[in-house]
PDB file of N, CA and C in Angstrom:
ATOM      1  N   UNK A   1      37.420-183.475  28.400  1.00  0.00           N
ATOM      2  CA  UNK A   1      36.184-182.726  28.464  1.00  0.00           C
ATOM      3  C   UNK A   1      35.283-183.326  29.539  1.00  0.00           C
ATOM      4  N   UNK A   2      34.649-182.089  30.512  1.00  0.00           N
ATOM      5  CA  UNK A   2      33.357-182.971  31.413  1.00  0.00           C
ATOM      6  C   UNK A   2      32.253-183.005  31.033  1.00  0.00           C
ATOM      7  N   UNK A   3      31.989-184.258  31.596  1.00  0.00           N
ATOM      8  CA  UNK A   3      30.562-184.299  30.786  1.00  0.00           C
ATOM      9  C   UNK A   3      29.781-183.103  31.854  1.00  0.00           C
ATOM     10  N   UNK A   4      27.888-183.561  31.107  1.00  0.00           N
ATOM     11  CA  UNK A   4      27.037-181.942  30.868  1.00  0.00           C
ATOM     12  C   UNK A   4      25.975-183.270  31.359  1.00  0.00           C
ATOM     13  N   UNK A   5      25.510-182.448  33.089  1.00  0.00           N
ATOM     14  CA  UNK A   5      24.939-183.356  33.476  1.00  0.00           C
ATOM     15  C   UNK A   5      23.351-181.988  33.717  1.00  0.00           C
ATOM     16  N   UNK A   6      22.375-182.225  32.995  1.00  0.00           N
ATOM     17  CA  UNK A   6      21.386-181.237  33.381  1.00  0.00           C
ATOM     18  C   UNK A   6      20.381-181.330  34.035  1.00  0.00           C
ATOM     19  N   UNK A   7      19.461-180.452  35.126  1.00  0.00           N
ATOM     20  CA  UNK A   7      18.930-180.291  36.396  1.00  0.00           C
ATOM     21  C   UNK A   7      17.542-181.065  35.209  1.00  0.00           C
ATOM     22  N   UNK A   8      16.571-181.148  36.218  1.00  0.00           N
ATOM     23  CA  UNK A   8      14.968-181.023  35.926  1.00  0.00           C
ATOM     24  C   UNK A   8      14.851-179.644  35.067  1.00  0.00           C
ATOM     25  N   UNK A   9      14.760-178.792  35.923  1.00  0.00           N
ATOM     26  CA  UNK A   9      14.837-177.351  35.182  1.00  0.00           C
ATOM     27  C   UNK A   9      15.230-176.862  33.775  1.00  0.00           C
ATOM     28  N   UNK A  10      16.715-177.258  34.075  1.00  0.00           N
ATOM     29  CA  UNK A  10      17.290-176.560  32.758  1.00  0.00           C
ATOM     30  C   UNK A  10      16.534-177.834  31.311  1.00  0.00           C
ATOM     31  N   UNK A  11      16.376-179.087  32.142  1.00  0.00           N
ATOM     32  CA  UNK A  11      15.368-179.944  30.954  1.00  0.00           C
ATOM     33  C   UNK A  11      14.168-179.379  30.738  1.00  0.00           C
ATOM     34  N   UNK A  12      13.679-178.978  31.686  1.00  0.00           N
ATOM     35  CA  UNK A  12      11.926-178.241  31.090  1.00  0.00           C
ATOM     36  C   UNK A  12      12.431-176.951  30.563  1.00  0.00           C
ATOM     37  N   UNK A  13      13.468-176.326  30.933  1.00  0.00           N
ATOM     38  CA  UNK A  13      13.790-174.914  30.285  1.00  0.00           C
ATOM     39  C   UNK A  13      13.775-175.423  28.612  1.00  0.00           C
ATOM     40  N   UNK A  14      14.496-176.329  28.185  1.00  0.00           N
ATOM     41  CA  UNK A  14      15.102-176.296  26.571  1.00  0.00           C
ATOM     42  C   UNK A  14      13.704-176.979  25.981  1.00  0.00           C
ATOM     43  N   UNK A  15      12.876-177.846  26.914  1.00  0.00           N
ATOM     44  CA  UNK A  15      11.723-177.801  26.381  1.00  0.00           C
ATOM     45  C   UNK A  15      10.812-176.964  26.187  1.00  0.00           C
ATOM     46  N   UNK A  16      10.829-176.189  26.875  1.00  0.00           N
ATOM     47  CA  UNK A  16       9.637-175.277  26.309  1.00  0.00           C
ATOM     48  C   UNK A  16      10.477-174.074  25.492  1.00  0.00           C
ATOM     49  N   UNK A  17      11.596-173.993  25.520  1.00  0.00           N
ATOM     50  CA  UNK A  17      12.216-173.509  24.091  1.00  0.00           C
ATOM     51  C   UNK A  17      12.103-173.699  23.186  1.00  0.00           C
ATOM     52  N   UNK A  18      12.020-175.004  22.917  1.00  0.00           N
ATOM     53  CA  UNK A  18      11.862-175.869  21.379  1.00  0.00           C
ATOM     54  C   UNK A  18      10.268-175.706  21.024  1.00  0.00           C
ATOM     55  N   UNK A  19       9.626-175.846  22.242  1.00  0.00           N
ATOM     56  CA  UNK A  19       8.191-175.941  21.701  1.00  0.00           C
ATOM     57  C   UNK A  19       7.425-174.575  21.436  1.00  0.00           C
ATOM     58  N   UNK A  20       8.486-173.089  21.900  1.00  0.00           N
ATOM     59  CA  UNK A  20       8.093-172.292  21.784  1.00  0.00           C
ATOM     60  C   UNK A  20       8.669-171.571  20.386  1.00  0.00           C
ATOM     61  N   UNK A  21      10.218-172.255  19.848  1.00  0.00           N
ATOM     62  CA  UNK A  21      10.120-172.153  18.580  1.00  0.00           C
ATOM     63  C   UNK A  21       9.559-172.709  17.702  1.00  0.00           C
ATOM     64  N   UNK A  22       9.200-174.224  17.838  1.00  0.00           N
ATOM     65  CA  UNK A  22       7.898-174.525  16.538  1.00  0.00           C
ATOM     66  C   UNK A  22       6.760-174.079  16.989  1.00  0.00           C
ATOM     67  N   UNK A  23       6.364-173.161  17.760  1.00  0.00           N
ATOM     68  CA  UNK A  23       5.208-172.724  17.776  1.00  0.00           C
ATOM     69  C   UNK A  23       5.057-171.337  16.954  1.00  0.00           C
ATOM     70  N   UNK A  24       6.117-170.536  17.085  1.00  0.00           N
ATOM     71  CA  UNK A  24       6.091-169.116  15.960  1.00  0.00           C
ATOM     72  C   UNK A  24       6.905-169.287  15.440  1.00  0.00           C
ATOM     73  N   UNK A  25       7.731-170.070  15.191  1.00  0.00           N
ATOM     74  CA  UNK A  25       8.567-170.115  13.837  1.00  0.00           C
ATOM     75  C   UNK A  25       8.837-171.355  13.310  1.00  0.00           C
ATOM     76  N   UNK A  26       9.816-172.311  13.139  1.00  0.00           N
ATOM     77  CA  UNK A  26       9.434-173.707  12.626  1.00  0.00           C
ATOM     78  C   UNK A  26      10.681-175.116  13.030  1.00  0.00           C
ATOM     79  N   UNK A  27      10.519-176.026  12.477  1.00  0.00           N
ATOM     80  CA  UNK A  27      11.869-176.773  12.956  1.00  0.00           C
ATOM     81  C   UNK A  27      12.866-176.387  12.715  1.00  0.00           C
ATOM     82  N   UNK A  28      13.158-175.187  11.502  1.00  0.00           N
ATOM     83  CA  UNK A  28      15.001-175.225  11.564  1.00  0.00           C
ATOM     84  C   UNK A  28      15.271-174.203  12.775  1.00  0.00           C
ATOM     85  N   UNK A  29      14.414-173.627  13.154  1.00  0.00           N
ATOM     86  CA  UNK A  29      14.548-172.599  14.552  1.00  0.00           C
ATOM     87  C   UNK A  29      14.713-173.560  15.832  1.00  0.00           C
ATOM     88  N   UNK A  30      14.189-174.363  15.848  1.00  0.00           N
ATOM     89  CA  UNK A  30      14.384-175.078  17.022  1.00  0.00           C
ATOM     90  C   UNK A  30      15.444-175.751  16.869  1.00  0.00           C
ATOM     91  N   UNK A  31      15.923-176.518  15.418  1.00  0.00           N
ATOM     92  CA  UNK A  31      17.284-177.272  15.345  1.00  0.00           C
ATOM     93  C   UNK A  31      18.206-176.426  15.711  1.00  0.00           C
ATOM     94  N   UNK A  32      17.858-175.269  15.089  1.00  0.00           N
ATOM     95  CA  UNK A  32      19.251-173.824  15.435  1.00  0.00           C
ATOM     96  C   UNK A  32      19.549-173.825  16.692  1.00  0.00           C
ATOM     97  N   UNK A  33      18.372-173.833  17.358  1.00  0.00           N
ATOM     98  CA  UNK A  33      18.674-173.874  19.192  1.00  0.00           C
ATOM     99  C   UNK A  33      19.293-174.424  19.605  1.00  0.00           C
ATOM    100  N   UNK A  34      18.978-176.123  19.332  1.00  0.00           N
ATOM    101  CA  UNK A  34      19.402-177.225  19.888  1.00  0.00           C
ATOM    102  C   UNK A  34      20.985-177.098  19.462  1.00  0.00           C
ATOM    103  N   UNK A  35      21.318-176.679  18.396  1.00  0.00           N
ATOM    104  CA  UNK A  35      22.670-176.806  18.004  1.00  0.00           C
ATOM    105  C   UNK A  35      23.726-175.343  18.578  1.00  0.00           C
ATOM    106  N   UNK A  36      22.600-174.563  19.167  1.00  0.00           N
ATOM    107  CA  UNK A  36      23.417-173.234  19.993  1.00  0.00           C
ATOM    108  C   UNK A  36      23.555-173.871  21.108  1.00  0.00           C
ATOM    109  N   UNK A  37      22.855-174.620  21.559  1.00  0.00           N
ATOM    110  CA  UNK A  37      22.736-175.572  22.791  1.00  0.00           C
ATOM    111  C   UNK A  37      24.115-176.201  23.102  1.00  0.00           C
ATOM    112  N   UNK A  38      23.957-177.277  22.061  1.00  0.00           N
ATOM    113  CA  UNK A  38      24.862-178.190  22.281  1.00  0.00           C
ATOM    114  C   UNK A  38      26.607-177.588  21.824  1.00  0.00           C
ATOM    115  N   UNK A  39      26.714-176.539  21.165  1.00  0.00           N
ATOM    116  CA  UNK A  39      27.518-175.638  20.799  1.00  0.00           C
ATOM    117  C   UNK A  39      28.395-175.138  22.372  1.00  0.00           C
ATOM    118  N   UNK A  40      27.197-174.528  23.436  1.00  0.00           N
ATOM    119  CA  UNK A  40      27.276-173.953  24.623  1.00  0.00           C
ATOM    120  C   UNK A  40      27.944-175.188  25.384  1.00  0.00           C
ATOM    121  N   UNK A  41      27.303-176.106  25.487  1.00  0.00           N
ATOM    122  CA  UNK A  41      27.763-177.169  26.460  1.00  0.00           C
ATOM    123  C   UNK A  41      29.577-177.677  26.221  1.00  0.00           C
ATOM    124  N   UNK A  42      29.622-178.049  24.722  1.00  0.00           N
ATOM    125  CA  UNK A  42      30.756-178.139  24.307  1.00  0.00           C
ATOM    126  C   UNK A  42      31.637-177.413  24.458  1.00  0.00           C
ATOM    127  N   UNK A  43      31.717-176.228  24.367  1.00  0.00           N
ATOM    128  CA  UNK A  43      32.422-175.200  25.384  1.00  0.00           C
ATOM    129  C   UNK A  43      32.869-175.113  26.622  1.00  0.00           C
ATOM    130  N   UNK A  44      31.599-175.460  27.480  1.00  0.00           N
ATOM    131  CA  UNK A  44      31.651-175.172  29.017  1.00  0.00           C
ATOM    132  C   UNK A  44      32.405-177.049  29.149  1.00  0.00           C
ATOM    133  N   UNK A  45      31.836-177.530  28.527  1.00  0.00           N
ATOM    134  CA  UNK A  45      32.558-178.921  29.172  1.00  0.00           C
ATOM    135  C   UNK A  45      34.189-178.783  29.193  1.00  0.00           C
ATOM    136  N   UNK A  46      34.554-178.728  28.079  1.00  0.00           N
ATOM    137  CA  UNK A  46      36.286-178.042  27.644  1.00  0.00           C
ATOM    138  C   UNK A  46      37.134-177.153  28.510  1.00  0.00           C
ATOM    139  N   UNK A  47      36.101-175.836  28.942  1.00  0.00           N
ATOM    140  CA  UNK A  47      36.731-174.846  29.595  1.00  0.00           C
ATOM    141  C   UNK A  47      35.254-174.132  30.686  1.00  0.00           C
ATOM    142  N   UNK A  48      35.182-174.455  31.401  1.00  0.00           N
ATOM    143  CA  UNK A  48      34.177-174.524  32.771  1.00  0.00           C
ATOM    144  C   UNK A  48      34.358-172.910  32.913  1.00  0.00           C
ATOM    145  N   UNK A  49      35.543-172.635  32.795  1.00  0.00           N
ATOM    146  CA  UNK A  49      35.606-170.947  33.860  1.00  0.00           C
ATOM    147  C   UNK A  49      35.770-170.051  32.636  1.00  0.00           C
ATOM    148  N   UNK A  50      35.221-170.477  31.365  1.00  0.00           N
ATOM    149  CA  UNK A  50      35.219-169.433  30.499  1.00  0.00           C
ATOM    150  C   UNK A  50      33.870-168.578  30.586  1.00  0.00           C
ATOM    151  N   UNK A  51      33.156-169.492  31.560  1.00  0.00           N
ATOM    152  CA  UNK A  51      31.590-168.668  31.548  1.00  0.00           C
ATOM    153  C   UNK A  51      31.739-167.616  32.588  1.00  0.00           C
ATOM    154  N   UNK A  52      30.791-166.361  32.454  1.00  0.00           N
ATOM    155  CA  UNK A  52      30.874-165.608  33.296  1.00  0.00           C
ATOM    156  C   UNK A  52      30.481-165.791  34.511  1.00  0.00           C
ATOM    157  N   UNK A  53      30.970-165.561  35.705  1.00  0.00           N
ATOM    158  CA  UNK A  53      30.712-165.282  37.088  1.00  0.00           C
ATOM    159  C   UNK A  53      29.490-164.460  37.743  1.00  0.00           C
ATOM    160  N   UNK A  54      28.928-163.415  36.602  1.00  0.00           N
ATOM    161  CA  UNK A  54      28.593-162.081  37.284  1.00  0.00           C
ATOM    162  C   UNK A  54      27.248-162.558  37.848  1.00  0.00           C
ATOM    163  N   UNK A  55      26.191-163.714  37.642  1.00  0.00           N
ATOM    164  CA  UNK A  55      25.124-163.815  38.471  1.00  0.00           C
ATOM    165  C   UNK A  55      25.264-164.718  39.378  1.00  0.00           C
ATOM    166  N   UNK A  56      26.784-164.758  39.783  1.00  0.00           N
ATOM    167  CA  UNK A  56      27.270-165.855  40.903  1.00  0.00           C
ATOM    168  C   UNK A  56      27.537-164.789  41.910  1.00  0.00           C
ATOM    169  N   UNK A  57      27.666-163.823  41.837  1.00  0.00           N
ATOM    170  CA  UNK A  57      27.548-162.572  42.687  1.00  0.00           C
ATOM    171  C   UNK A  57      26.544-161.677  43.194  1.00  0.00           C
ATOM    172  N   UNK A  58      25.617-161.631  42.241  1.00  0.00           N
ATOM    173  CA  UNK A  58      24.466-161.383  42.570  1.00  0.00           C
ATOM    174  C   UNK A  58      23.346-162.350  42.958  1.00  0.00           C
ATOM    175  N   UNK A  59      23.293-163.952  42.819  1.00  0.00           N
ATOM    176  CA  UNK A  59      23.144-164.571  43.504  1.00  0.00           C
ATOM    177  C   UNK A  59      23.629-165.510  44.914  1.00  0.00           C
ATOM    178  N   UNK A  60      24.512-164.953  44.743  1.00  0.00           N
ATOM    179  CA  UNK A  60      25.481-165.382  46.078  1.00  0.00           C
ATOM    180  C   UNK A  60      25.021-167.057  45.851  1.00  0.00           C
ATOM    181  N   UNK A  61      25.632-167.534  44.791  1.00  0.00           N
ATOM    182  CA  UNK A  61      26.305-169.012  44.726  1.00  0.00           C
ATOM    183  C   UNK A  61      27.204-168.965  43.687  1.00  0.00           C
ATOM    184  N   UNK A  62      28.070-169.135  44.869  1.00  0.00           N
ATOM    185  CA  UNK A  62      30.034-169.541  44.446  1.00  0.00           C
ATOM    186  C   UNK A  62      29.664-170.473  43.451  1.00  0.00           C
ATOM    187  N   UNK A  63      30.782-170.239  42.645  1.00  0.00           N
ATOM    188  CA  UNK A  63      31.126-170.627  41.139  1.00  0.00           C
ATOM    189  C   UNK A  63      29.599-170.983  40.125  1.00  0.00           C
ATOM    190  N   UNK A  64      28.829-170.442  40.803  1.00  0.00           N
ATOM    191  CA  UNK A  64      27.976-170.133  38.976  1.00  0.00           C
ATOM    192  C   UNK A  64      28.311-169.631  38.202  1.00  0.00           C
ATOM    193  N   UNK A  65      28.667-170.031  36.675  1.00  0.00           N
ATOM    194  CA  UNK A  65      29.183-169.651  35.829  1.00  0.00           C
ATOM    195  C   UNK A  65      27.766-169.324  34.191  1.00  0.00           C
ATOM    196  N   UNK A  66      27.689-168.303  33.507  1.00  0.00           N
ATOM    197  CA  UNK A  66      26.693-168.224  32.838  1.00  0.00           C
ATOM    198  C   UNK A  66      27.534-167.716  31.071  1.00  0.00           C
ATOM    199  N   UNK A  67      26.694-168.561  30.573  1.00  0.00           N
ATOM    200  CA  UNK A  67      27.343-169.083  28.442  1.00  0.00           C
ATOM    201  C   UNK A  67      26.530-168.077  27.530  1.00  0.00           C
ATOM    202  N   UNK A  68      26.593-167.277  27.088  1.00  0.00           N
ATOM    203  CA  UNK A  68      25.470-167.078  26.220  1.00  0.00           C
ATOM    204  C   UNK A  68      25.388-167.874  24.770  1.00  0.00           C
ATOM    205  N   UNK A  69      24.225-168.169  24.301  1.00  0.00           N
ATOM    206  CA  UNK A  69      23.791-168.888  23.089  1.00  0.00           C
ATOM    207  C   UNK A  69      24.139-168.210  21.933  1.00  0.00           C
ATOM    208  N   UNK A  70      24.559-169.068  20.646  1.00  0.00           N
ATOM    209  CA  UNK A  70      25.291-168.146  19.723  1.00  0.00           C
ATOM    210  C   UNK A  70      23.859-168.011  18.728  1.00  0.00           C
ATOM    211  N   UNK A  71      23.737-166.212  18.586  1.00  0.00           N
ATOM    212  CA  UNK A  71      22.353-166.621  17.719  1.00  0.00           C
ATOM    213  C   UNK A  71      21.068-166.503  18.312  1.00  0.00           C
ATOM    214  N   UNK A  72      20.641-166.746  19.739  1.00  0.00           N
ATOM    215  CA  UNK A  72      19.405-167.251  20.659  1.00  0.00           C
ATOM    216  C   UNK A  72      19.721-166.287  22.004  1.00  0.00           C
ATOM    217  N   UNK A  73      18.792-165.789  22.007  1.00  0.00           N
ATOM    218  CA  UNK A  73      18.940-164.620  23.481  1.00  0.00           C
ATOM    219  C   UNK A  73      18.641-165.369  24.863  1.00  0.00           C
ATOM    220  N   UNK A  74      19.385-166.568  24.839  1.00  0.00           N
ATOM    221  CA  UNK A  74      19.128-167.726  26.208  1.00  0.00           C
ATOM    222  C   UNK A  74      20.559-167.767  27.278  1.00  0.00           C
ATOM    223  N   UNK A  75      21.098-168.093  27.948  1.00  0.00           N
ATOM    224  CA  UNK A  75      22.260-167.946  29.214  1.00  0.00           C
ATOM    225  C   UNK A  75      21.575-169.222  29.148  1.00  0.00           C
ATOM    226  N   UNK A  76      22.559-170.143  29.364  1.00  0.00           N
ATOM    227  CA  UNK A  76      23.146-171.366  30.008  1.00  0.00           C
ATOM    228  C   UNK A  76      23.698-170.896  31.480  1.00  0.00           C
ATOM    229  N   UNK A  77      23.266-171.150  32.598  1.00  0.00           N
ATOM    230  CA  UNK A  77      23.952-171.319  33.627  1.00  0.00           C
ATOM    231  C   UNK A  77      24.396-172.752  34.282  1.00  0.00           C
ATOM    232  N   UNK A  78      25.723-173.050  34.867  1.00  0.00           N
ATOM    233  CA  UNK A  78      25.812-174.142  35.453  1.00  0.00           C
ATOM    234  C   UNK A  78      27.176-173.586  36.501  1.00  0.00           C
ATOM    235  N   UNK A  79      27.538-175.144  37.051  1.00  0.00           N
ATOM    236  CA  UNK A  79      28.464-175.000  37.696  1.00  0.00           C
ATOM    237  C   UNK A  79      29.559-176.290  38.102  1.00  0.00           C
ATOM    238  N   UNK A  80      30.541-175.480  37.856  1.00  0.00           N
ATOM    239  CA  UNK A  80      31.553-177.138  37.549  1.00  0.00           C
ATOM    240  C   UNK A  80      32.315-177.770  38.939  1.00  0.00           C
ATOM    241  N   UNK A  81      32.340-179.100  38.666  1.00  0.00           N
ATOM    242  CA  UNK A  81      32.352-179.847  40.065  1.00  0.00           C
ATOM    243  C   UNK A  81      33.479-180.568  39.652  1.00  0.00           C
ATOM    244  N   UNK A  82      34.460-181.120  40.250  1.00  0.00           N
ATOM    245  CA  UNK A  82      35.678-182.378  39.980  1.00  0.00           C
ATOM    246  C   UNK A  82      35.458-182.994  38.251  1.00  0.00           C
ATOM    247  N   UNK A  83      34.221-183.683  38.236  1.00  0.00           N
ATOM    248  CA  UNK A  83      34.313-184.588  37.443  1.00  0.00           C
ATOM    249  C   UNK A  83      32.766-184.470  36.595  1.00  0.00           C
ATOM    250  N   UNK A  84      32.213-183.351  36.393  1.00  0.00           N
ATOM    251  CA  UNK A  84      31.036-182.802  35.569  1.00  0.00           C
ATOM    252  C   UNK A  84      30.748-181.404  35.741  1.00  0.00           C
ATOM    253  N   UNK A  85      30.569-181.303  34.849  1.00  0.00           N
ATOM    254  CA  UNK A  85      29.525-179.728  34.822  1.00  0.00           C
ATOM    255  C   UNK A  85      28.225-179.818  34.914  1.00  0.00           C
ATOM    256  N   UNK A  86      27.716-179.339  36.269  1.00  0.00           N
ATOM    257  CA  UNK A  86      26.227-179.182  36.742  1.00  0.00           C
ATOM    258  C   UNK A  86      25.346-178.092  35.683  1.00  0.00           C
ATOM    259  N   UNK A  87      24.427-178.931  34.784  1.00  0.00           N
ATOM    260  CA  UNK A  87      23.574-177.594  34.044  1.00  0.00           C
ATOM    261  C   UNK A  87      22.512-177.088  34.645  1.00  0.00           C
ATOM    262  N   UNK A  88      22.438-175.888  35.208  1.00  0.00           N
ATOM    263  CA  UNK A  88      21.462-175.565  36.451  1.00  0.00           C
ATOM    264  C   UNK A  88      20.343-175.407  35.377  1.00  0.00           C
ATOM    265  N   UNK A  89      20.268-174.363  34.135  1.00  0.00           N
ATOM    266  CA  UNK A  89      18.710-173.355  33.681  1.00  0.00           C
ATOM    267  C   UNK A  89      19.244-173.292  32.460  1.00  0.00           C
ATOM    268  N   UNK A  90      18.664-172.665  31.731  1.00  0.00           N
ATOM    269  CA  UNK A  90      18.877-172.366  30.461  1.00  0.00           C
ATOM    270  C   UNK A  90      17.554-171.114  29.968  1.00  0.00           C
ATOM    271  N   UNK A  91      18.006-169.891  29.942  1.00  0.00           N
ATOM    272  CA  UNK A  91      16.800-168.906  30.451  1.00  0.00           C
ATOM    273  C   UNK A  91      17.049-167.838  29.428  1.00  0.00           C
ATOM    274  N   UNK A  92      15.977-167.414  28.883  1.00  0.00           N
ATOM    275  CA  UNK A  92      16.074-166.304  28.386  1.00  0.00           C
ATOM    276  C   UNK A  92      16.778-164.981  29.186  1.00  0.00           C
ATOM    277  N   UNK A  93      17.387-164.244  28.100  1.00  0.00           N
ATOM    278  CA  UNK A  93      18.465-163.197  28.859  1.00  0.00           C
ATOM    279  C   UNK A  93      17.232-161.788  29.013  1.00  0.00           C
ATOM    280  N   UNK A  94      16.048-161.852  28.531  1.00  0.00           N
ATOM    281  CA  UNK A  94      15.349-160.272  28.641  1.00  0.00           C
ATOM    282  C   UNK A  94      14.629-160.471  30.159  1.00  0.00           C
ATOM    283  N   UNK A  95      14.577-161.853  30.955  1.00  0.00           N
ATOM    284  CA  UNK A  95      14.072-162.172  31.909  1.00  0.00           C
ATOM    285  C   UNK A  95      14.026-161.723  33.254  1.00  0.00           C
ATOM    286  N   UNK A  96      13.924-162.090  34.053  1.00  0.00           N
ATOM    287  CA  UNK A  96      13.997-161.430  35.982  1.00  0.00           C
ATOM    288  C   UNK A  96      15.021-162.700  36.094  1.00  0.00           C
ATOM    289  N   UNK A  97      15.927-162.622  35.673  1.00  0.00           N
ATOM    290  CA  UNK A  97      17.268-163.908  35.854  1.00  0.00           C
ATOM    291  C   UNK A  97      16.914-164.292  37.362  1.00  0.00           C
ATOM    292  N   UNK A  98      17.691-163.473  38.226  1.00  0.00           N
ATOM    293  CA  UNK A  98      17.803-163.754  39.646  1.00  0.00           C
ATOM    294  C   UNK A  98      16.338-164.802  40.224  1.00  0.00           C
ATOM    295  N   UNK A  99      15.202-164.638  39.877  1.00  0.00           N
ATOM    296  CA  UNK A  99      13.965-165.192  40.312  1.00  0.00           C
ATOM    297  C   UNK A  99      13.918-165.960  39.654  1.00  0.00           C
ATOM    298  N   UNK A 100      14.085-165.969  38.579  1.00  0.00           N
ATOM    299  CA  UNK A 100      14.193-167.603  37.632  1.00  0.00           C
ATOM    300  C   UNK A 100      15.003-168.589  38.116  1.00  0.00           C
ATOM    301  N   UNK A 101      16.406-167.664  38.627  1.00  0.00           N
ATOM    302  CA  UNK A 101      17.664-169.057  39.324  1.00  0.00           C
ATOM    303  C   UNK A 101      16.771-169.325  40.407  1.00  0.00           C
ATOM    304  N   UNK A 102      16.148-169.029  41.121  1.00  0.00           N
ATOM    305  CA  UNK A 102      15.646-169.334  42.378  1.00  0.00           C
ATOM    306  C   UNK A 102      14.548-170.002  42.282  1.00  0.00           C
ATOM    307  N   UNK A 103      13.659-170.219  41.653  1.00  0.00           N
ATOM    308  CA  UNK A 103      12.333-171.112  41.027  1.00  0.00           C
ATOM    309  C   UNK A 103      13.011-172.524  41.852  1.00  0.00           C
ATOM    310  N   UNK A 104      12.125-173.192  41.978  1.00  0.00           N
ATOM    311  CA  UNK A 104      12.301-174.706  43.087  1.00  0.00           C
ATOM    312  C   UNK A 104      11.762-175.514  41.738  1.00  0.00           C
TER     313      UNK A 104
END
């Protein structure tokens, strides 16, 4: 399995996830996350090209691959390298995706 190495981003992404589920709903919502989370990663570490391609095309960057959360309307995007999986975002799916991947 590769390890799950994550950007700045996708770290402020799962933070303000968590803080936006104990804010309207409570800790087992945010544990739920964290464990759709770590659910997602465990996956992609195992099998990298099981994630979808399709906003690696519409963003025109080769091998982005995107997870959805089991339970949580969030996409994991990353992208796998020799010896880790790059975790780019972690973004809500009702979003402007494309402008979110692009945020600096």
């Amino acid at each position: 399995m590769k390890a799950i190495v994550l950007r700045e981003l996708a770290r402020r992404d799962v933070d303000e996830v968590i803080d936006h589920c104990l804010t309207v709903a409570d800790a087992k919502v945010a544990l739920g996350f964290v464990a759709a989370l770590e659910q997602a990663c465990t996956q992609l570490g195992r099998q990298p090209s099981s994630g979808s391609p399709r906003y690696a095309h519409a963003l025109n960057l080769p091998g982005l691959r995107s997870w959805p959360l089991t339970r949580y309307p969030y996409l994991v995007f990353c992208v796998e390298h020799d010896d880790f999986i790059d975790l780019w975002r972690v973004l809500h799916q009702e979003r402007d995706l494309p402008a979110w991947m692009m945020e600096a």
